[in-house]
PDB file of N, CA and C in Angstrom:
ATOM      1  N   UNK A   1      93.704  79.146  85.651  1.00  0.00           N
ATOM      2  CA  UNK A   1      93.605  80.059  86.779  1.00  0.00           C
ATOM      3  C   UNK A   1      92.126  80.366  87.004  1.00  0.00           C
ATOM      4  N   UNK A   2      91.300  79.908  88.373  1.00  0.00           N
ATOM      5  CA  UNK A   2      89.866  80.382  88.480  1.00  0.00           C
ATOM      6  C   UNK A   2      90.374  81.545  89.433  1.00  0.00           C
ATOM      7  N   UNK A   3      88.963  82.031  89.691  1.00  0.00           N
ATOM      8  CA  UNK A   3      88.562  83.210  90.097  1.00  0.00           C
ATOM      9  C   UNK A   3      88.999  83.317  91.582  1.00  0.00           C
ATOM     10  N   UNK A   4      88.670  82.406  92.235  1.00  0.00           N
ATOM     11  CA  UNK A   4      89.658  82.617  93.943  1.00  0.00           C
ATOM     12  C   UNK A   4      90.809  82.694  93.420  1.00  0.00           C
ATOM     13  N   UNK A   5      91.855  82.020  92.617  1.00  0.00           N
ATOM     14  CA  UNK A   5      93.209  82.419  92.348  1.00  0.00           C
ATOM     15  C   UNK A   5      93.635  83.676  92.054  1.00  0.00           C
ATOM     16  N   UNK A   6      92.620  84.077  91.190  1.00  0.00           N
ATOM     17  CA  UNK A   6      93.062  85.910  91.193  1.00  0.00           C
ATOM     18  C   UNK A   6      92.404  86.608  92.212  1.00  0.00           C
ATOM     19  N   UNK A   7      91.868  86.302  92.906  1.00  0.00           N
ATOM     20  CA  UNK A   7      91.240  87.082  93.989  1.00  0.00           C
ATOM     21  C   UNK A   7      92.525  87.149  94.761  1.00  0.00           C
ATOM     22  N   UNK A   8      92.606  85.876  95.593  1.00  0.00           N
ATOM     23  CA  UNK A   8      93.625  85.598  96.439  1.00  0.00           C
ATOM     24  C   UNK A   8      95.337  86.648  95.811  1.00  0.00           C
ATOM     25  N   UNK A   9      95.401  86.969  94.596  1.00  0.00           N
ATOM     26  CA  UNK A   9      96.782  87.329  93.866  1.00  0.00           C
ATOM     27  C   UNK A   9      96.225  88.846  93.954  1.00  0.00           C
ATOM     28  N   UNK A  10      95.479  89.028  93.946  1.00  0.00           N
ATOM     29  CA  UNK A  10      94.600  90.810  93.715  1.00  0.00           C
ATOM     30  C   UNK A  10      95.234  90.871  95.437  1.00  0.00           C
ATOM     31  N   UNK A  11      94.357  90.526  96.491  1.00  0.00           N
ATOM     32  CA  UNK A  11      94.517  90.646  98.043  1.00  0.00           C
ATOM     33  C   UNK A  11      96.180  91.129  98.277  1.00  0.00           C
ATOM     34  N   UNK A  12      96.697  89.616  97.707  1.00  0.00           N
ATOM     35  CA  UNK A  12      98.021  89.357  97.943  1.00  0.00           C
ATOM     36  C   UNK A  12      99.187  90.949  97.505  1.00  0.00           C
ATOM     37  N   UNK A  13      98.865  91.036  96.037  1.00  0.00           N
ATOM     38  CA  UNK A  13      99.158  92.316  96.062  1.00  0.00           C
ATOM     39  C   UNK A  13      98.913  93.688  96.014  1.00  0.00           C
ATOM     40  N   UNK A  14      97.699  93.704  97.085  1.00  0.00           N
ATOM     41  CA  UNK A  14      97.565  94.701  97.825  1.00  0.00           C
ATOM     42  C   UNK A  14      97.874  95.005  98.768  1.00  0.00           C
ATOM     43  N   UNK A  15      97.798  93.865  99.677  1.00  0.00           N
ATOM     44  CA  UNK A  15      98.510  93.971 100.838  1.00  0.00           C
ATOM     45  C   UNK A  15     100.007  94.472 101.247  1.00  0.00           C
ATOM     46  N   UNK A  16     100.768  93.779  99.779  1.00  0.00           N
ATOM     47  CA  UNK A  16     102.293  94.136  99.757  1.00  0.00           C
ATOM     48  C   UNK A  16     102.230  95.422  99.227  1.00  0.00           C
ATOM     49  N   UNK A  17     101.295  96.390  98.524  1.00  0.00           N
ATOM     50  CA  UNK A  17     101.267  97.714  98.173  1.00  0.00           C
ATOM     51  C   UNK A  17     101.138  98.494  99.581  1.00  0.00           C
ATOM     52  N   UNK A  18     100.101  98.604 100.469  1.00  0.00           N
ATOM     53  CA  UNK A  18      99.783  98.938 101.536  1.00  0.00           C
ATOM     54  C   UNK A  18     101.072  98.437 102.527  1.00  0.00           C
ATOM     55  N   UNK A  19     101.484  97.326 102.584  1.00  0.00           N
ATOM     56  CA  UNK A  19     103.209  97.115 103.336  1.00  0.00           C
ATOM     57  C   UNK A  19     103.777  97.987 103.029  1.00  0.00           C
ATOM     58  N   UNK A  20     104.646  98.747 101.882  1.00  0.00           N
ATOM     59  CA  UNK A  20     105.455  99.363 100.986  1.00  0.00           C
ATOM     60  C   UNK A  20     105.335 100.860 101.584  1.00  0.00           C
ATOM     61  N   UNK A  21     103.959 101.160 101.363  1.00  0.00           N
ATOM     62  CA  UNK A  21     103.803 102.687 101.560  1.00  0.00           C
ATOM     63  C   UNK A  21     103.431 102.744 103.201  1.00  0.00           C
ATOM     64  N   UNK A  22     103.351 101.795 104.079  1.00  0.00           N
ATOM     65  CA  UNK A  22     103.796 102.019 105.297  1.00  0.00           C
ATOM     66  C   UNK A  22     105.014 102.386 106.100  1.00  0.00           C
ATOM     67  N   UNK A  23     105.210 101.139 104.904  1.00  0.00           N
ATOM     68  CA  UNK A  23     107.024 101.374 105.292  1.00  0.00           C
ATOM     69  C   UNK A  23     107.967 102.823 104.956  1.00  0.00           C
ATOM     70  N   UNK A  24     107.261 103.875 103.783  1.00  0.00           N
ATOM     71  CA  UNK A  24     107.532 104.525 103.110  1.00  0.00           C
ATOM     72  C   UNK A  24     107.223 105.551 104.319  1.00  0.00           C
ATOM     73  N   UNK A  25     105.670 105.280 104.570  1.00  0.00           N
ATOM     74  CA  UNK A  25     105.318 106.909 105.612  1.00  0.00           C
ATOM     75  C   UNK A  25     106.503 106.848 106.901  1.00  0.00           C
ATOM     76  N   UNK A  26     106.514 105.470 107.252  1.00  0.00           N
ATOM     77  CA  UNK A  26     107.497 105.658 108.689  1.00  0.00           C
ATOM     78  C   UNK A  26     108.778 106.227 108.326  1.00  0.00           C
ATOM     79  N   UNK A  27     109.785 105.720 107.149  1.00  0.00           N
ATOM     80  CA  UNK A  27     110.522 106.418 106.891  1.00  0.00           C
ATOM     81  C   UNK A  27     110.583 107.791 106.412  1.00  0.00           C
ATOM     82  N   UNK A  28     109.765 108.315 106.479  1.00  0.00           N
ATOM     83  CA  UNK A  28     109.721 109.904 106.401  1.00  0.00           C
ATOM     84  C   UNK A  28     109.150 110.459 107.655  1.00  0.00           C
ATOM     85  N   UNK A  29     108.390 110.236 108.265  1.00  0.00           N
ATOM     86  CA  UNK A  29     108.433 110.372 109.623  1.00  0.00           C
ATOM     87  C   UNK A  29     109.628 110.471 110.338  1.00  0.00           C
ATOM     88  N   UNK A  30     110.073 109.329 110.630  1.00  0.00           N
ATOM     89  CA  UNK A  30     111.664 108.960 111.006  1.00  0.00           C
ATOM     90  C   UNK A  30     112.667 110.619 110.613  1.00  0.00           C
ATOM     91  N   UNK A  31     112.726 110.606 109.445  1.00  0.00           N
ATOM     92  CA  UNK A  31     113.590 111.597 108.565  1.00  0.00           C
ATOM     93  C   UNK A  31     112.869 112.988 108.900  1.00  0.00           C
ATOM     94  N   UNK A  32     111.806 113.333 109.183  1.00  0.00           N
ATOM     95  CA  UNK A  32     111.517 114.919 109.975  1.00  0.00           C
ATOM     96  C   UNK A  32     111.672 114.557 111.234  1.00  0.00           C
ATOM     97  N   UNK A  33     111.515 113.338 111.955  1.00  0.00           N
ATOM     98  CA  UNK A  33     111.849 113.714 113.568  1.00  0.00           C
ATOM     99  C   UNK A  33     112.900 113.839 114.129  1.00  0.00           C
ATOM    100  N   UNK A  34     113.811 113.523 112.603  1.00  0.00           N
ATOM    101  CA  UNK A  34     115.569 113.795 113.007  1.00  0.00           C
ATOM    102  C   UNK A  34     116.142 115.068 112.353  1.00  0.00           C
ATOM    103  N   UNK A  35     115.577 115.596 111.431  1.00  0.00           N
ATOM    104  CA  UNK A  35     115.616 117.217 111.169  1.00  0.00           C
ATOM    105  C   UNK A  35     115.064 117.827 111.921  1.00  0.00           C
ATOM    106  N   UNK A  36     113.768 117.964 112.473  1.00  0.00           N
ATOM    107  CA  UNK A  36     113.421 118.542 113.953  1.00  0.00           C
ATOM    108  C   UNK A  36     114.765 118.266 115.221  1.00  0.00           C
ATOM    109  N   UNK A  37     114.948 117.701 115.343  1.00  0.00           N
ATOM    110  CA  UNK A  37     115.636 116.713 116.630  1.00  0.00           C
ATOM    111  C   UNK A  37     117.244 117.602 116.498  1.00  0.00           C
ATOM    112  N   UNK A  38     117.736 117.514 114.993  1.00  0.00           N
ATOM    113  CA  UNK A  38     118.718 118.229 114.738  1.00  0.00           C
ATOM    114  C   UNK A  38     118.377 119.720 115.431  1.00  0.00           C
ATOM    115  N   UNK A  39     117.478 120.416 114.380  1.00  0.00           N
ATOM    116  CA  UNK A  39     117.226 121.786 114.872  1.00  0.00           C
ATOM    117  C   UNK A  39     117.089 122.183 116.007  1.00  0.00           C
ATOM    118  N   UNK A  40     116.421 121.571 116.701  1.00  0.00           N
ATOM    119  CA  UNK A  40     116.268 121.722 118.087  1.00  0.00           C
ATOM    120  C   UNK A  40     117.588 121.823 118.752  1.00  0.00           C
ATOM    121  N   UNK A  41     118.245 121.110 118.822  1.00  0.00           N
ATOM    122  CA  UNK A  41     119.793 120.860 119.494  1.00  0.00           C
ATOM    123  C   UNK A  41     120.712 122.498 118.984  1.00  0.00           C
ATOM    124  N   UNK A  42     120.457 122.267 117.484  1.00  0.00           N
ATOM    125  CA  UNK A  42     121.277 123.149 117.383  1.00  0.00           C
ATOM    126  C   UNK A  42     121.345 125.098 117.829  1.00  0.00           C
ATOM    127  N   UNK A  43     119.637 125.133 117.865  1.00  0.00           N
ATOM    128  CA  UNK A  43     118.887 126.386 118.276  1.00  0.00           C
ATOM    129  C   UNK A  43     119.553 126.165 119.972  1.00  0.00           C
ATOM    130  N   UNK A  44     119.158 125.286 121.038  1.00  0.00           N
ATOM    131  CA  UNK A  44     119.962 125.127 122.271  1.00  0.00           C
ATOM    132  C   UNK A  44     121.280 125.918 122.172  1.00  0.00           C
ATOM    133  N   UNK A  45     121.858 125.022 121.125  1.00  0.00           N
ATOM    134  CA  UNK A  45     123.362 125.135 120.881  1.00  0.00           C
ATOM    135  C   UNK A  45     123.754 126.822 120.886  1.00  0.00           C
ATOM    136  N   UNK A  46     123.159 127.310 120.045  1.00  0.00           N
ATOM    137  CA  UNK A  46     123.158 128.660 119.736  1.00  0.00           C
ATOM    138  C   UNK A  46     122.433 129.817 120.747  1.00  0.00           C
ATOM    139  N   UNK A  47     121.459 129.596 121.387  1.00  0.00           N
ATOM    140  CA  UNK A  47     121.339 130.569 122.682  1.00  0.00           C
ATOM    141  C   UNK A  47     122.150 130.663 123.790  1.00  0.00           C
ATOM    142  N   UNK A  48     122.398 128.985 123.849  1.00  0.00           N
ATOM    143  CA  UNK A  48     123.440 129.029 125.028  1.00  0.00           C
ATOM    144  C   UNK A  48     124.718 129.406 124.939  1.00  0.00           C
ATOM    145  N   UNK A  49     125.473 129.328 123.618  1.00  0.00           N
ATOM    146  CA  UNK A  49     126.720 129.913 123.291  1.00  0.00           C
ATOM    147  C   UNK A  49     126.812 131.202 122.911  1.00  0.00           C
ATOM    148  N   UNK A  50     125.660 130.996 121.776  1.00  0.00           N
ATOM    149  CA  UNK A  50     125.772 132.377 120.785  1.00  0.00           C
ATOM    150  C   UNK A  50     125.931 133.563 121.330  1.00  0.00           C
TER     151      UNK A  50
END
């Protein structure tokens, strides 16, 4: 194994680290804009009935 080979394997899995925790922030994003999204509806829900 030379030195571009671990370079190239270092890059490689960094890149898939930085993929991962992208994927990680959107899904939590996602997951408060649908607890917001909930609340919201349900506060509606409740002035207009309550």
């Amino acid at each position: 194994m030379n030195e571009d080979e671990i370079t190239r394997g270092v890059a490689r899995g960094l890149h898939e680290h930085h993929r991962r925790q992208a994927e990680a922030r959107n899904r939590s994003l996602l997951s408060g804009l649908l607890i917001m999204a909930i609340g919201l509806i349900a506060f509606i829900l409740l002035v207009t009935y309550g």
